[in-house]
C-alpha atoms as a PDB file:
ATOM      1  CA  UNK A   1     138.822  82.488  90.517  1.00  0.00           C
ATOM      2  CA  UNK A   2     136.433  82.734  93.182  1.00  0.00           C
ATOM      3  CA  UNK A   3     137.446  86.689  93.669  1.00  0.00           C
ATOM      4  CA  UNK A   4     135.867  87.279  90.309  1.00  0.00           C
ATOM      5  CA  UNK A   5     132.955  84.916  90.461  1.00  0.00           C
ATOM      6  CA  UNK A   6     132.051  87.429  93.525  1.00  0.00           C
ATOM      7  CA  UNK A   7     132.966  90.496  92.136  1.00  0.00           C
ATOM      8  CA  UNK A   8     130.637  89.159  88.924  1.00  0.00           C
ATOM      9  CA  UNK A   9     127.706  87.998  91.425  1.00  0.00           C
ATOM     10  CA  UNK A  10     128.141  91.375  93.210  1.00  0.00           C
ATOM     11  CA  UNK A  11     128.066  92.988  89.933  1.00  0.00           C
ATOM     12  CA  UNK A  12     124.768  91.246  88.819  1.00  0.00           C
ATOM     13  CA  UNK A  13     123.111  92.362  92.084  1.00  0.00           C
ATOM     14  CA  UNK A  14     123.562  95.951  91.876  1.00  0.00           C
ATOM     15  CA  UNK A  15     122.532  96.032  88.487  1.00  0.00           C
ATOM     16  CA  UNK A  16     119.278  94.036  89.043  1.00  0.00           C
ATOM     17  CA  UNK A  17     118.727  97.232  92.352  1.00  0.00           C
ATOM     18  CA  UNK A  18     119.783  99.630  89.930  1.00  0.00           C
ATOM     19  CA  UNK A  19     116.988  98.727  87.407  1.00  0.00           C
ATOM     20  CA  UNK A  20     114.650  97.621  89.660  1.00  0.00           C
ATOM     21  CA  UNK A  21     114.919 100.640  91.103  1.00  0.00           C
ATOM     22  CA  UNK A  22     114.650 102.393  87.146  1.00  0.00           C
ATOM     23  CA  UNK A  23     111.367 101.030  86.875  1.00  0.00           C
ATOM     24  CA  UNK A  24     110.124 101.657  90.605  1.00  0.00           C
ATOM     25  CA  UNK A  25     110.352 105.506  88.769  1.00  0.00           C
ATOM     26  CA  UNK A  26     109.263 105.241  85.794  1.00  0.00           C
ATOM     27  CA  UNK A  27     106.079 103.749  86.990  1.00  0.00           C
ATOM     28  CA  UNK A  28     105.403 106.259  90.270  1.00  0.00           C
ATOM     29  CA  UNK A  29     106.111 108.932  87.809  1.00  0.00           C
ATOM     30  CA  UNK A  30     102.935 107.599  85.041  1.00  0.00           C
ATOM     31  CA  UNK A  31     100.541 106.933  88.140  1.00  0.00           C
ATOM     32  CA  UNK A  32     101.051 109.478  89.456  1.00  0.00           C
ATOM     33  CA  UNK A  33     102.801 108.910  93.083  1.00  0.00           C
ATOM     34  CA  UNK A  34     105.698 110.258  94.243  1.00  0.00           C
ATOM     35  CA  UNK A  35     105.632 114.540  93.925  1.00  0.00           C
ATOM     36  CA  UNK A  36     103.249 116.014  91.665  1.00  0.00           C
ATOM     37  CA  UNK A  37     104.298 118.202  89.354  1.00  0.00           C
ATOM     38  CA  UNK A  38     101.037 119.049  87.712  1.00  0.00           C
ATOM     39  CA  UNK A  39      99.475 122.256  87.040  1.00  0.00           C
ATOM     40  CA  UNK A  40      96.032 121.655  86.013  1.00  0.00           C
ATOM     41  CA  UNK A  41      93.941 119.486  87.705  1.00  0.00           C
ATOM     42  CA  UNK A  42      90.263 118.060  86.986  1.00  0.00           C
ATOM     43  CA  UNK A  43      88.072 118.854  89.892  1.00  0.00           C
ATOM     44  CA  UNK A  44      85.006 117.814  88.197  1.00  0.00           C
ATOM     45  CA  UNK A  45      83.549 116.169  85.563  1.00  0.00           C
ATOM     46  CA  UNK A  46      80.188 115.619  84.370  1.00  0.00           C
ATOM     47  CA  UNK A  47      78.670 114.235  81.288  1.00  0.00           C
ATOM     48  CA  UNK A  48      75.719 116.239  79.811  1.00  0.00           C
ATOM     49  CA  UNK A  49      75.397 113.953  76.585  1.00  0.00           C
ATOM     50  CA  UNK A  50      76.803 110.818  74.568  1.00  0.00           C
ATOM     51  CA  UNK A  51      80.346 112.123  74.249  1.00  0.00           C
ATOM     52  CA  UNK A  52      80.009 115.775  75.693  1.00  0.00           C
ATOM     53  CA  UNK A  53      81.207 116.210  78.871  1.00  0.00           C
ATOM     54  CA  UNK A  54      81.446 119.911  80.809  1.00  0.00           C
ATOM     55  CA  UNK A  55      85.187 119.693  82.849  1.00  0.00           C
ATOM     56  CA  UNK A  56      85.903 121.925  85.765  1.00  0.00           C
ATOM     57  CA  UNK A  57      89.899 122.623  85.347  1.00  0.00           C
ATOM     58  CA  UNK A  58      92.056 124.009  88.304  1.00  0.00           C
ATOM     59  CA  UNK A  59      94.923 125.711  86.800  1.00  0.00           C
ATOM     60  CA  UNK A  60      97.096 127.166  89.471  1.00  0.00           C
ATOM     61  CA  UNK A  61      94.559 129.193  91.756  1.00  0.00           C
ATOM     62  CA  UNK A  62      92.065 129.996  88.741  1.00  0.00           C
ATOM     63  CA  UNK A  63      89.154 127.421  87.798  1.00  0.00           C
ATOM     64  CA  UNK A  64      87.809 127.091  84.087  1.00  0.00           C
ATOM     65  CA  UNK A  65      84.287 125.695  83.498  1.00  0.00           C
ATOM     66  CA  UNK A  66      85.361 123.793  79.668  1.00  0.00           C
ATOM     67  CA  UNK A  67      82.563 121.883  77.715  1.00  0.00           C
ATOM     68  CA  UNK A  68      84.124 119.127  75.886  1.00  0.00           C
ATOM     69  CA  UNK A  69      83.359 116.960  72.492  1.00  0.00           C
ATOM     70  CA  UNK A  70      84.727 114.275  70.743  1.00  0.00           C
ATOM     71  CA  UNK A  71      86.300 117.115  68.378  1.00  0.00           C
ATOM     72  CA  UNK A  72      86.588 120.188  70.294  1.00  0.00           C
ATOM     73  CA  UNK A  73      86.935 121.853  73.987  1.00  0.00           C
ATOM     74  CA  UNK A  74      85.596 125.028  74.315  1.00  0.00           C
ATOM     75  CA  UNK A  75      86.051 127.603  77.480  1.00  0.00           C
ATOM     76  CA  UNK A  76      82.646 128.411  78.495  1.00  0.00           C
ATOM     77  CA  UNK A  77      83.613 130.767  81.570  1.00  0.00           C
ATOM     78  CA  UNK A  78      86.108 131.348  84.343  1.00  0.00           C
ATOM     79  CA  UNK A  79      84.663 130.506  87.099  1.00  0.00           C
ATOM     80  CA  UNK A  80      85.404 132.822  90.689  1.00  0.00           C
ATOM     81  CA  UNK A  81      86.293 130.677  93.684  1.00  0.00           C
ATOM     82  CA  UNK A  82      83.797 133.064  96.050  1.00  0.00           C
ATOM     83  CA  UNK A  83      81.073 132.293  93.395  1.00  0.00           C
ATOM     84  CA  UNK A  84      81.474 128.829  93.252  1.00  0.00           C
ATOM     85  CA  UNK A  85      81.455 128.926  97.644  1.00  0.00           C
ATOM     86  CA  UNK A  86      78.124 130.505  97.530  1.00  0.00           C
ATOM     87  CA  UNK A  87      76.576 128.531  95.047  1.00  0.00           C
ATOM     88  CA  UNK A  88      76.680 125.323  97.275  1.00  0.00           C
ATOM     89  CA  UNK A  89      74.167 124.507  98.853  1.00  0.00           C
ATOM     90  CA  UNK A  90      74.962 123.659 102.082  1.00  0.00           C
ATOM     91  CA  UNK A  91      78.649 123.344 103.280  1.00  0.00           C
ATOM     92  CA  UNK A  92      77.887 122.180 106.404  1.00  0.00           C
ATOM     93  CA  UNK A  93      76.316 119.155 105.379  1.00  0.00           C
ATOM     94  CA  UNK A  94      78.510 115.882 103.921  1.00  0.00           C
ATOM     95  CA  UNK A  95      78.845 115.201 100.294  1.00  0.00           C
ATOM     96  CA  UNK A  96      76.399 111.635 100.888  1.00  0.00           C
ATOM     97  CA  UNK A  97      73.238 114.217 102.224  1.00  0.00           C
ATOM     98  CA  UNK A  98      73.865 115.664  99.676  1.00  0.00           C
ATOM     99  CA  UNK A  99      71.930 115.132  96.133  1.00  0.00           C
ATOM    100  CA  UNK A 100      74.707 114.708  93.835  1.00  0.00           C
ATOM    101  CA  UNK A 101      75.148 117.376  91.338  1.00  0.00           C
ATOM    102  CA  UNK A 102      73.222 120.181  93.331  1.00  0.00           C
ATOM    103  CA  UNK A 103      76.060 122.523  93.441  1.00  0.00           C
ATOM    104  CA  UNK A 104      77.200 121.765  89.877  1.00  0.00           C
ATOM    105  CA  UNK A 105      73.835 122.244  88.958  1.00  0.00           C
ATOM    106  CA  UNK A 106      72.858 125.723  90.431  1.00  0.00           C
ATOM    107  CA  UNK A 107      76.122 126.887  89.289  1.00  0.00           C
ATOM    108  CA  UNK A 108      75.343 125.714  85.705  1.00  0.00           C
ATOM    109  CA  UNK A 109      72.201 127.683  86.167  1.00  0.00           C
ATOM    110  CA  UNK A 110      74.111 130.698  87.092  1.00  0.00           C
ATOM    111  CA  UNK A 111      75.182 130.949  83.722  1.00  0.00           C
ATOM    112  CA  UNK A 112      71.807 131.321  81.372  1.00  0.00           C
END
């Protein structure tokens, strides 16, 4: 009798680890901790209007300047890492002496 009231408790314990440790995955895995498997990667967003935004996307090594609405994304141009370098303004300097947006700005400016 007590033989299987401890194989039973023993049982009950390694099924409360082995969901415990079901849902310690399932969760890292929607937050996104643990590995990363993602490809494509918002560096930067910035809204230019009630419910338009313009999204810098990493995919792999290439970056995609996308202009987004409620009902459509658009590509608006590939963007070349050595273009988007020289368009900052000073990469010496920190991002808080910075004015934010500069970069994202001249770069936007680039493009009329």
């Amino acid at each position: 009798m007590i033989y299987l009231q401890s194989l039973t408790a023993l049982a009950l314990v390694l099924g409360l680890i082995g969901l415990f440790y079901y849902i310690a995955q399932r969760l890292a895995n929607r937050t996104g901790g643990g590995i990363s498997k993602r490809r494509i990667k918002v560096v930067e967003r910035v809204a230019v209007g009630e419910k338009r935004v313009l999204l810098l996307v990493q995919v792999g090594q290439q970056q995609l300047l996308l202009g987004a609405t409620s009902n459509n994304i658009s590509m608006l141009s590939p963007i070349d890492q050595e273009e988007l370098i020289e368009e900052l303004p000073d990469a010496e300097k920190s991002d808080e002496e910075l004015n934010p947006g500069t970069s994202f700005r001249r770069l936007m400016e680039s493009f009329r």
